[in-house]
Every structure is written in structure tokens, then in C-alpha cells.
C-alpha atoms as a PDB file:
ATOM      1  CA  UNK A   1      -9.033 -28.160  21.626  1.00  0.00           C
ATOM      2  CA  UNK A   2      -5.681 -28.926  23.286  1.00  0.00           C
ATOM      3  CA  UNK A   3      -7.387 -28.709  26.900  1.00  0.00           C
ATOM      4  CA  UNK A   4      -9.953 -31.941  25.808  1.00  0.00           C
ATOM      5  CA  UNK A   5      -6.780 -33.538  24.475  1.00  0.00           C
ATOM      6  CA  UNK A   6      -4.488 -33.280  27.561  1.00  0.00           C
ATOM      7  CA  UNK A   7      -7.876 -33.963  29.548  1.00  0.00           C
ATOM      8  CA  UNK A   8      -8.625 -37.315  27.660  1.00  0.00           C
ATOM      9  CA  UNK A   9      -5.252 -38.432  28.147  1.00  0.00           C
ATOM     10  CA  UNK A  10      -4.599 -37.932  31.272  1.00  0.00           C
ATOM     11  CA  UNK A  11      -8.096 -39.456  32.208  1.00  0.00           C
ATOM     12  CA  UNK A  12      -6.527 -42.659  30.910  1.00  0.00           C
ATOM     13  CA  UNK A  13      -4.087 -42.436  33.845  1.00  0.00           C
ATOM     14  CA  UNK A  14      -6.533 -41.107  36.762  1.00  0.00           C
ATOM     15  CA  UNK A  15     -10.083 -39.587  37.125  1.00  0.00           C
ATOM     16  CA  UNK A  16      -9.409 -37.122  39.522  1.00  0.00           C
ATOM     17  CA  UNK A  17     -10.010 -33.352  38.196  1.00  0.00           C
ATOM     18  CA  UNK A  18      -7.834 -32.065  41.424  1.00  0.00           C
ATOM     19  CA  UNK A  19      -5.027 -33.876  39.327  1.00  0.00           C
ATOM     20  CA  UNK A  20      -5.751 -32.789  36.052  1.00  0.00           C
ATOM     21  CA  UNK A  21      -7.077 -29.652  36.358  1.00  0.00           C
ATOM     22  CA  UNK A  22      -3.837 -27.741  37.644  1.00  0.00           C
ATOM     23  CA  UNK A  23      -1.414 -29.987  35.580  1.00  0.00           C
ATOM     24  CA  UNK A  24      -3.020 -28.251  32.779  1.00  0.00           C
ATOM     25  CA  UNK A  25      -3.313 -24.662  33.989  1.00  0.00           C
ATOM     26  CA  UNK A  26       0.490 -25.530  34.702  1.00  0.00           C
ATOM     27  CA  UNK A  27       1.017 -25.810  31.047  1.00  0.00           C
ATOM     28  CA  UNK A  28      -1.017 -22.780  30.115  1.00  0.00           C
ATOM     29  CA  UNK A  29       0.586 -20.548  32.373  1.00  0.00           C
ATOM     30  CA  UNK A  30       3.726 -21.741  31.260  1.00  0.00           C
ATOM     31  CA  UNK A  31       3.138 -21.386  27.219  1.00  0.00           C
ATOM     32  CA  UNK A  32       0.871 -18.038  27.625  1.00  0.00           C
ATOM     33  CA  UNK A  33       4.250 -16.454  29.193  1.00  0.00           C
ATOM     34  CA  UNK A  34       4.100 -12.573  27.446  1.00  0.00           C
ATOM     35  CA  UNK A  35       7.684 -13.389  26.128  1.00  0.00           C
ATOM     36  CA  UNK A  36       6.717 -16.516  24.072  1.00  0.00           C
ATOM     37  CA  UNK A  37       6.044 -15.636  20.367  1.00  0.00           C
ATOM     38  CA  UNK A  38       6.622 -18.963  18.648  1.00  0.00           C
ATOM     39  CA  UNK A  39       6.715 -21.398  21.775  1.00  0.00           C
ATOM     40  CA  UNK A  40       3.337 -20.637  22.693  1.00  0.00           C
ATOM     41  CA  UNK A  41      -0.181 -23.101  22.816  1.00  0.00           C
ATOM     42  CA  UNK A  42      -0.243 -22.401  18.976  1.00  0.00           C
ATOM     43  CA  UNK A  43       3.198 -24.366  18.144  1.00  0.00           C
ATOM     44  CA  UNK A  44       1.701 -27.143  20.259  1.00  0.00           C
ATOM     45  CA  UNK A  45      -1.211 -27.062  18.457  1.00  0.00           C
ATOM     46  CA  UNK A  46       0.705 -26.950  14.613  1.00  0.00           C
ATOM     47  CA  UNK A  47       2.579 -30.247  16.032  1.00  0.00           C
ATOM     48  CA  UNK A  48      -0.420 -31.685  17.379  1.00  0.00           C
ATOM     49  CA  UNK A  49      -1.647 -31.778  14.128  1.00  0.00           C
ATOM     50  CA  UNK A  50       1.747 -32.723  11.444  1.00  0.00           C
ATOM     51  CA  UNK A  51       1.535 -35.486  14.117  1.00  0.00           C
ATOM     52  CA  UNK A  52      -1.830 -36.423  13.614  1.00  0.00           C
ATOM     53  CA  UNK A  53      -1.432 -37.025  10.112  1.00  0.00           C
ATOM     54  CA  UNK A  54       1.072 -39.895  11.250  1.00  0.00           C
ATOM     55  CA  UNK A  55      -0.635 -41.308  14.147  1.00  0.00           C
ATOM     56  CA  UNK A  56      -1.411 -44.717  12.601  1.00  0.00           C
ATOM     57  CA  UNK A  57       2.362 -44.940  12.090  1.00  0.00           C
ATOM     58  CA  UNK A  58       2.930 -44.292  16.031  1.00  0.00           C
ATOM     59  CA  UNK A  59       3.978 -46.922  18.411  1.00  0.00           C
ATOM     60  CA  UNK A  60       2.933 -45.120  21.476  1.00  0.00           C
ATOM     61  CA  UNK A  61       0.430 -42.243  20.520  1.00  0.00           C
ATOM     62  CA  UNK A  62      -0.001 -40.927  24.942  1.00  0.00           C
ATOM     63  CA  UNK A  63       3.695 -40.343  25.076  1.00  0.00           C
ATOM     64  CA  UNK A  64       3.973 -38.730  21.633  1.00  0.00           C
ATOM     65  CA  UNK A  65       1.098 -36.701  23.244  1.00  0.00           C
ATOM     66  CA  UNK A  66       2.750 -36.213  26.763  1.00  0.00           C
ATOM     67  CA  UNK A  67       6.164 -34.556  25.012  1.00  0.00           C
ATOM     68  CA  UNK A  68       4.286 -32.132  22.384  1.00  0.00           C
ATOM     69  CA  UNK A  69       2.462 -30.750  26.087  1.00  0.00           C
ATOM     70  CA  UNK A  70       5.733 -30.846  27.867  1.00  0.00           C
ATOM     71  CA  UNK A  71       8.590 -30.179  25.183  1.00  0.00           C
ATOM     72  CA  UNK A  72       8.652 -26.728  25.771  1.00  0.00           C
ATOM     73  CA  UNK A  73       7.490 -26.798  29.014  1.00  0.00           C
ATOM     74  CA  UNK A  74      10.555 -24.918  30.651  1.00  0.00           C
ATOM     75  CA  UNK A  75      12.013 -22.163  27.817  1.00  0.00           C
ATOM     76  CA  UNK A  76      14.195 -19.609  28.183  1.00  0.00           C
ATOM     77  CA  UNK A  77      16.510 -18.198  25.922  1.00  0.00           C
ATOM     78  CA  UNK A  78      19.119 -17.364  28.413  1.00  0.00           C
ATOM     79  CA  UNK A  79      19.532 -20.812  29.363  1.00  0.00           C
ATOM     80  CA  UNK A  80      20.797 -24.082  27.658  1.00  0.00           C
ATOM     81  CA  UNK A  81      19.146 -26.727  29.433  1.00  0.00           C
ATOM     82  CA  UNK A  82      15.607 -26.089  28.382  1.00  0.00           C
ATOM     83  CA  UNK A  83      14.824 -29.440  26.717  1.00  0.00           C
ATOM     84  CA  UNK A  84      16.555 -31.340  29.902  1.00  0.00           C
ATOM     85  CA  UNK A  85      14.259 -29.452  32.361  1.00  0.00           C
ATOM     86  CA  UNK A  86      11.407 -29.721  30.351  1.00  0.00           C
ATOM     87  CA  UNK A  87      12.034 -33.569  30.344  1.00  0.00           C
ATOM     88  CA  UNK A  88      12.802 -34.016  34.107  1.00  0.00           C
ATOM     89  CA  UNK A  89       8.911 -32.249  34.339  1.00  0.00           C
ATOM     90  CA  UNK A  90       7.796 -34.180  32.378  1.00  0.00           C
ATOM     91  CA  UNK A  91       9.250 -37.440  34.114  1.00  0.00           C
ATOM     92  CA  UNK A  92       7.745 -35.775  37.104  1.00  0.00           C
ATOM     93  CA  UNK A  93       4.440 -35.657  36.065  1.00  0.00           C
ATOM     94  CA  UNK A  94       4.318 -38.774  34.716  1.00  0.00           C
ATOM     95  CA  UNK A  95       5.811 -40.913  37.366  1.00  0.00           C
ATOM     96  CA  UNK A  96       2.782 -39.251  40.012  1.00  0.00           C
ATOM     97  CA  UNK A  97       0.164 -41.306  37.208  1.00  0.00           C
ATOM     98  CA  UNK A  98       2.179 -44.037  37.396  1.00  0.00           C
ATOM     99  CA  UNK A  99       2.818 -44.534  34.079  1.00  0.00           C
ATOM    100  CA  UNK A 100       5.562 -47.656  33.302  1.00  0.00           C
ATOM    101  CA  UNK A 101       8.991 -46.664  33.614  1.00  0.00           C
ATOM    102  CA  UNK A 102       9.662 -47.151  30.255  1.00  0.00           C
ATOM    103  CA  UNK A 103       7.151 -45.805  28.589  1.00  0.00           C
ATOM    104  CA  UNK A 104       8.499 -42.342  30.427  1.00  0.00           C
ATOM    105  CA  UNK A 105      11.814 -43.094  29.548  1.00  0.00           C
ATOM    106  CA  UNK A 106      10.591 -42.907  26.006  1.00  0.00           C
ATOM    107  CA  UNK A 107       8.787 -39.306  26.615  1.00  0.00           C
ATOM    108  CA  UNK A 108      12.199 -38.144  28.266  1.00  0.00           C
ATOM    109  CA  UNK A 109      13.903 -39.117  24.818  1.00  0.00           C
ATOM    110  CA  UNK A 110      11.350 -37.667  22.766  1.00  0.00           C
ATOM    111  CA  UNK A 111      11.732 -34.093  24.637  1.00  0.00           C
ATOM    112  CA  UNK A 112      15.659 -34.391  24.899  1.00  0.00           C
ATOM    113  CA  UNK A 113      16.004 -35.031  21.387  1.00  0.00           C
ATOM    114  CA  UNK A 114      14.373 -31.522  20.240  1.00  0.00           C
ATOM    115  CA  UNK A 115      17.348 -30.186  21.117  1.00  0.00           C
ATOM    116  CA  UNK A 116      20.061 -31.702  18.048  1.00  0.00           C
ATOM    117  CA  UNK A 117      17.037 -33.100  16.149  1.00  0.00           C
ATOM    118  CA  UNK A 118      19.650 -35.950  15.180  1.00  0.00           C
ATOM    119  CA  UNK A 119      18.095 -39.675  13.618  1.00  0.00           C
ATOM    120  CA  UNK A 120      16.823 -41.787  15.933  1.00  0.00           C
ATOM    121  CA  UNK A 121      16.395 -45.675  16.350  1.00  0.00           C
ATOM    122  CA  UNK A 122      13.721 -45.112  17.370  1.00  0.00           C
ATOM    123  CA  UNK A 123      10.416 -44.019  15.245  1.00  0.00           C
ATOM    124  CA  UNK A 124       8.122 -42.184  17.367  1.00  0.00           C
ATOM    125  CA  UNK A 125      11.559 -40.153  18.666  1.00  0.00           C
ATOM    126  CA  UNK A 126      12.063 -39.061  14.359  1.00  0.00           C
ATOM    127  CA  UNK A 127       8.225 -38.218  14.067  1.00  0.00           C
ATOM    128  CA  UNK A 128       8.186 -35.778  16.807  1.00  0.00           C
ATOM    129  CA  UNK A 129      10.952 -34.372  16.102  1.00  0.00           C
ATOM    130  CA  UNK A 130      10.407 -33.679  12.463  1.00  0.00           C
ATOM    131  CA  UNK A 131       7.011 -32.609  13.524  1.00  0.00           C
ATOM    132  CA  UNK A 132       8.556 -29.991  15.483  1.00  0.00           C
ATOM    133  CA  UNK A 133      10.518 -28.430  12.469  1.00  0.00           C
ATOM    134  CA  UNK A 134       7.583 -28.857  10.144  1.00  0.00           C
ATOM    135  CA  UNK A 135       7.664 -24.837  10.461  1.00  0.00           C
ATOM    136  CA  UNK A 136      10.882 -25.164   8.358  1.00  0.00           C
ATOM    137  CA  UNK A 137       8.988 -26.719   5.618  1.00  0.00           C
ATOM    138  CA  UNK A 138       6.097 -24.104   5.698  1.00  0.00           C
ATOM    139  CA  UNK A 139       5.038 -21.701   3.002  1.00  0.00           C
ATOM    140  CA  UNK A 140       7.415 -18.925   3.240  1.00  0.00           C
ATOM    141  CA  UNK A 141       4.730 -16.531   4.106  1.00  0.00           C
ATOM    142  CA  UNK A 142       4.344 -18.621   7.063  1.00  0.00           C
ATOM    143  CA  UNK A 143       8.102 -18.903   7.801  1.00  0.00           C
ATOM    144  CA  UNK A 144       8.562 -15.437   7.536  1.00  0.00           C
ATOM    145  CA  UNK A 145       5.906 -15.010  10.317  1.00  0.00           C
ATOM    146  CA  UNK A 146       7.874 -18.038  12.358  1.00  0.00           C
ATOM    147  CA  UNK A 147      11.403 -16.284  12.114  1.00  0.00           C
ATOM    148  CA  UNK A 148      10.225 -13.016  13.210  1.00  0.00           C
ATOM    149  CA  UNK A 149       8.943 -14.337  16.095  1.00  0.00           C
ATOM    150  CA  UNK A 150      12.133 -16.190  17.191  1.00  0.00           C
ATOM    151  CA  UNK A 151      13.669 -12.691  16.679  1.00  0.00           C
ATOM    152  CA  UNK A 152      11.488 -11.222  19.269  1.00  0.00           C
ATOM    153  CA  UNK A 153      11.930 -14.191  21.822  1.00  0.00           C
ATOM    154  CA  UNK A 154      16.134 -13.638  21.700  1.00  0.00           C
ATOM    155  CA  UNK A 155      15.478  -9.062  22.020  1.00  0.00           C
ATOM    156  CA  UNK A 156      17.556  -9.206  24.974  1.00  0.00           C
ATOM    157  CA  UNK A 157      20.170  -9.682  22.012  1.00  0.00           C
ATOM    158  CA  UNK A 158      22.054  -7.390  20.006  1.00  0.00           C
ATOM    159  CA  UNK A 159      21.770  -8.052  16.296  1.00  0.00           C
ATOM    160  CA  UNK A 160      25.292  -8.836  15.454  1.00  0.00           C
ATOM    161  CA  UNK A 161      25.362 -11.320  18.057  1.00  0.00           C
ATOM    162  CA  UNK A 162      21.649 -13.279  17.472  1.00  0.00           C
ATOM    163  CA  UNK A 163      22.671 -13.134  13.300  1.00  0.00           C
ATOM    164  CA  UNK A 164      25.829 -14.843  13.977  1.00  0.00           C
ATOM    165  CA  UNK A 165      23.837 -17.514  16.444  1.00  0.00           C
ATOM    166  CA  UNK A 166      21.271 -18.131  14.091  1.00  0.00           C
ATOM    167  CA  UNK A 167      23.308 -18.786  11.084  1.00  0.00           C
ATOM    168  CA  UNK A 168      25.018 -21.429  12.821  1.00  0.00           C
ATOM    169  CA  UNK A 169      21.751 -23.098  13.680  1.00  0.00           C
ATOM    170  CA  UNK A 170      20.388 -22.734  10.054  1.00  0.00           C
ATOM    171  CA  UNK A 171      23.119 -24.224   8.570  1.00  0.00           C
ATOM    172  CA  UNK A 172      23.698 -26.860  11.122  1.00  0.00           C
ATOM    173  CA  UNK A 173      20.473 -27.995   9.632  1.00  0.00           C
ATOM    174  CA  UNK A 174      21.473 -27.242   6.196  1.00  0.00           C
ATOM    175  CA  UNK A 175      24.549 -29.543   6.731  1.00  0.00           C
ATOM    176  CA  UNK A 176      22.254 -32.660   7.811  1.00  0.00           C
ATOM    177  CA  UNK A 177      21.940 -35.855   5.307  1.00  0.00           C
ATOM    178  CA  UNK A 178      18.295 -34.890   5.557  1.00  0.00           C
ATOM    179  CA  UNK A 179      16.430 -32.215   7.782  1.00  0.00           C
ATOM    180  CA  UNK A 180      13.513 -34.412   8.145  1.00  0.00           C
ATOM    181  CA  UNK A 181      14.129 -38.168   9.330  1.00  0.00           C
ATOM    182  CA  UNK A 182      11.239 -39.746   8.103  1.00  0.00           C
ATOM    183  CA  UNK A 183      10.139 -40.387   4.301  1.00  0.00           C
ATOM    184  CA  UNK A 184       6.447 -38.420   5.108  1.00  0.00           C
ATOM    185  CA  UNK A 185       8.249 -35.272   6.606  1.00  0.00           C
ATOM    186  CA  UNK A 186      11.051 -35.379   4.118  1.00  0.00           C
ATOM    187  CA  UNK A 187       8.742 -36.138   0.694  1.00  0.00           C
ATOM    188  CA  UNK A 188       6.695 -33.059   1.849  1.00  0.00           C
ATOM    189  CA  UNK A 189       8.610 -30.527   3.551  1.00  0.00           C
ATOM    190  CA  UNK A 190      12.620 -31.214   3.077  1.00  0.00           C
ATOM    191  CA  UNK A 191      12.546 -29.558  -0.533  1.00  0.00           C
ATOM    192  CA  UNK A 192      10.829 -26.428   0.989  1.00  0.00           C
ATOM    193  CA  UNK A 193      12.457 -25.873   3.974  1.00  0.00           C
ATOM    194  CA  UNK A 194      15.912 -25.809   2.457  1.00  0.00           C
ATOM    195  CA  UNK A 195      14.681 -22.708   0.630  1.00  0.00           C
ATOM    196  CA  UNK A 196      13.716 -21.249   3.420  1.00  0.00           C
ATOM    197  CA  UNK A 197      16.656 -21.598   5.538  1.00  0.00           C
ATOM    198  CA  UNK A 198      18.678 -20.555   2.464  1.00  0.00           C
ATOM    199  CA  UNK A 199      16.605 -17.189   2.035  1.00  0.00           C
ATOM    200  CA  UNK A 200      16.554 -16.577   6.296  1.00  0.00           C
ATOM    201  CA  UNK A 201      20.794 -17.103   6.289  1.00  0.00           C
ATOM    202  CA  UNK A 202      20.645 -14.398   3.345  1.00  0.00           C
ATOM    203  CA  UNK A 203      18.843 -11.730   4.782  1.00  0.00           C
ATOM    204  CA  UNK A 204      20.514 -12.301   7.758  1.00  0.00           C
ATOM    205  CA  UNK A 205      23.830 -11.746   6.285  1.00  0.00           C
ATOM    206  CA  UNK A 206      23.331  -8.582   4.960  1.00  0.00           C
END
């Protein structure tokens, strides 16, 4: 499914399959990586589809589709500057269609602003990004699934350290006005994924 998405939109931007054809292997190689458990093809595909849902209330739908295909392009849990590198490739790519400056400007925002997940001015910016914590919202069966596989993405970490690390970042979310920035997000997922993030920081703290 994802491949006929990235294909269709990058069609928009030039025909030729010698361009297309390894900018997605690219991103398959990159999200297939043995040590991705959660930011793999199938969290693309989960915000593919919260996004869907909003699409009519998207300015610009290709760059909403651009980040969720390069927001996690470059991930590594060692590093801090994921989200940066991940938007520099994707300015890369996107300048070589020659897409408008400003339109890619608006990708790099997107990508950049997974990182705090702060409010934006910007609308498409607070869609993606509450898109991309729509896991925190999810039945708890599901959660349960999610957190486990962060766990396994950080092993190069001793317990005591990743526990301490992760409670910050649950409750750095905890602290927010509102997790989700937008009223569709927040009417369907804010109530649950407080719960959630509640339960994770207790088991963690035992």
C-alpha cells in the first residue's frame, strides 16, 4: 500500500522510475532495519491512516505525505539529532523534484517538530504530529504492544537508566495543556492516552 502511495506522489513531481524507484527502496531499507520494532513501515502506515481521517482538513496533503515517509527516516537511539537528519533528507530529496522552497520548508517543520510535539501555528504541523502519538491514545492492549517495543529499540540500555529516561518523557507529556493539539485527536484519544501513560510510569516505577 505505502509503495503506490509514495509512487503516486512522487509521480506528481517526475515520471522517471530511475528516480522513484531507489528513493523508495531508500526508505525501505531504512525502516526494515532488524533493530526497528516500533519505527518500522507499520508506524508509517498507522499515521498514514489517523491522517487520512483528517485529510479534508489538510492544507498541503504531498508534504503531510513527504514527512510521514521521511520522519523517521534517520533513527537511532544513540543519537539526538534524528528528527534534524531526517529533515535535512528529506529537504534533499525534495529539492532534486523541485518542489517550491516553501512548500519544503513546511515538510522540514513538520519532521522537526516530532521531536517536542509542542502547538504549532501552523495546522498541518499539529495534525502530524498528533498523528504520530495517536499510539498514546490506543487501546491499552495495543499500547502495551507499542511500549514493549520501544523497550527493545533502547536494549543497549540498562534498566535503571531507560526507566528513569522514559519517565521523564511520559510525564513531559503528562505535563502538556493537552497531549493532542487538535480538537479531532484530543476528543478521541487525549482521555485514553493519559491512562496509558499513567499505567506505563507505574509499572515502570516499580
Amino acid at each position: 500500500m505505502l509503495k503506490e502511495i509514495f509512487t503516486t506522489l512522487v509521480s506528481t513531481y517526475t515520471n522517471d522510475s530511475q528516480v522513484i524507484d531507489p528513493l523508495w527502496s531508500q526508505i525501505l531499507k531504512k525502516h526494515n532495519k532488524k533493530n526497528r520494532y516500533y519505527h518500522n513501515v507499520s508506524h508509517l502506515e498507522n499515521v498514514y491512516q489517523k491522517l487520512l481521517v483528517v485529510q479534508d482538513k489538510i492544507a498541503d496533503w504531498d508534504m503531510i505525505l513527504f514527512s510521514i515517509f521521511y520522519h523517521d527516516y534517520v533513527y537511532n537511539v544513540l543519537k539526538k539529532d534524528n528528527e534534524e537528519q531526517s529533515a535535512l533528507k528529506a529537504k534533499e530529496v525534495l529539492e532534486s523534484l523541485g518542489i517550491d522552497p516553501q512548500r519544503i520548508e513546511l515538510c522540514t517543520e513538520i519532521i522537526i517538530a516530532t521531536k517536542g510535539h509542542q502547538i504549532s501555528k501552523i495546522n498541518d504541523i499539529n495534525y502530524f504530529t498528533d498523528a504520530d502519538l495517536s499510539i498514546l491514545g490506543s487501546s491499552w492492549h495495543d499500547y502495551e504492544i507499542y511500549y514493549k517495543q520501544v523497550r527493545k529499540e533502547y536494549k543497549y540500555y540498562l534498566d535503571f537508566m531507560y526507566n528513569k529516561g522514559r519517565i521523564e518523557v511520559l510525564k513531559h507529556f503528562l505535563k502538556m495543556p493537552r497531549i493532542y493539539k487538535t480538537d479531532y485527536f484530543f476528543d478521541n484519544f487525549e482521555k485514553q492516552a493519559k491512562e496509558n501513560l499513567q499505567k506505563e510510569i507505574a509499572i515502570l516505577s516499580k
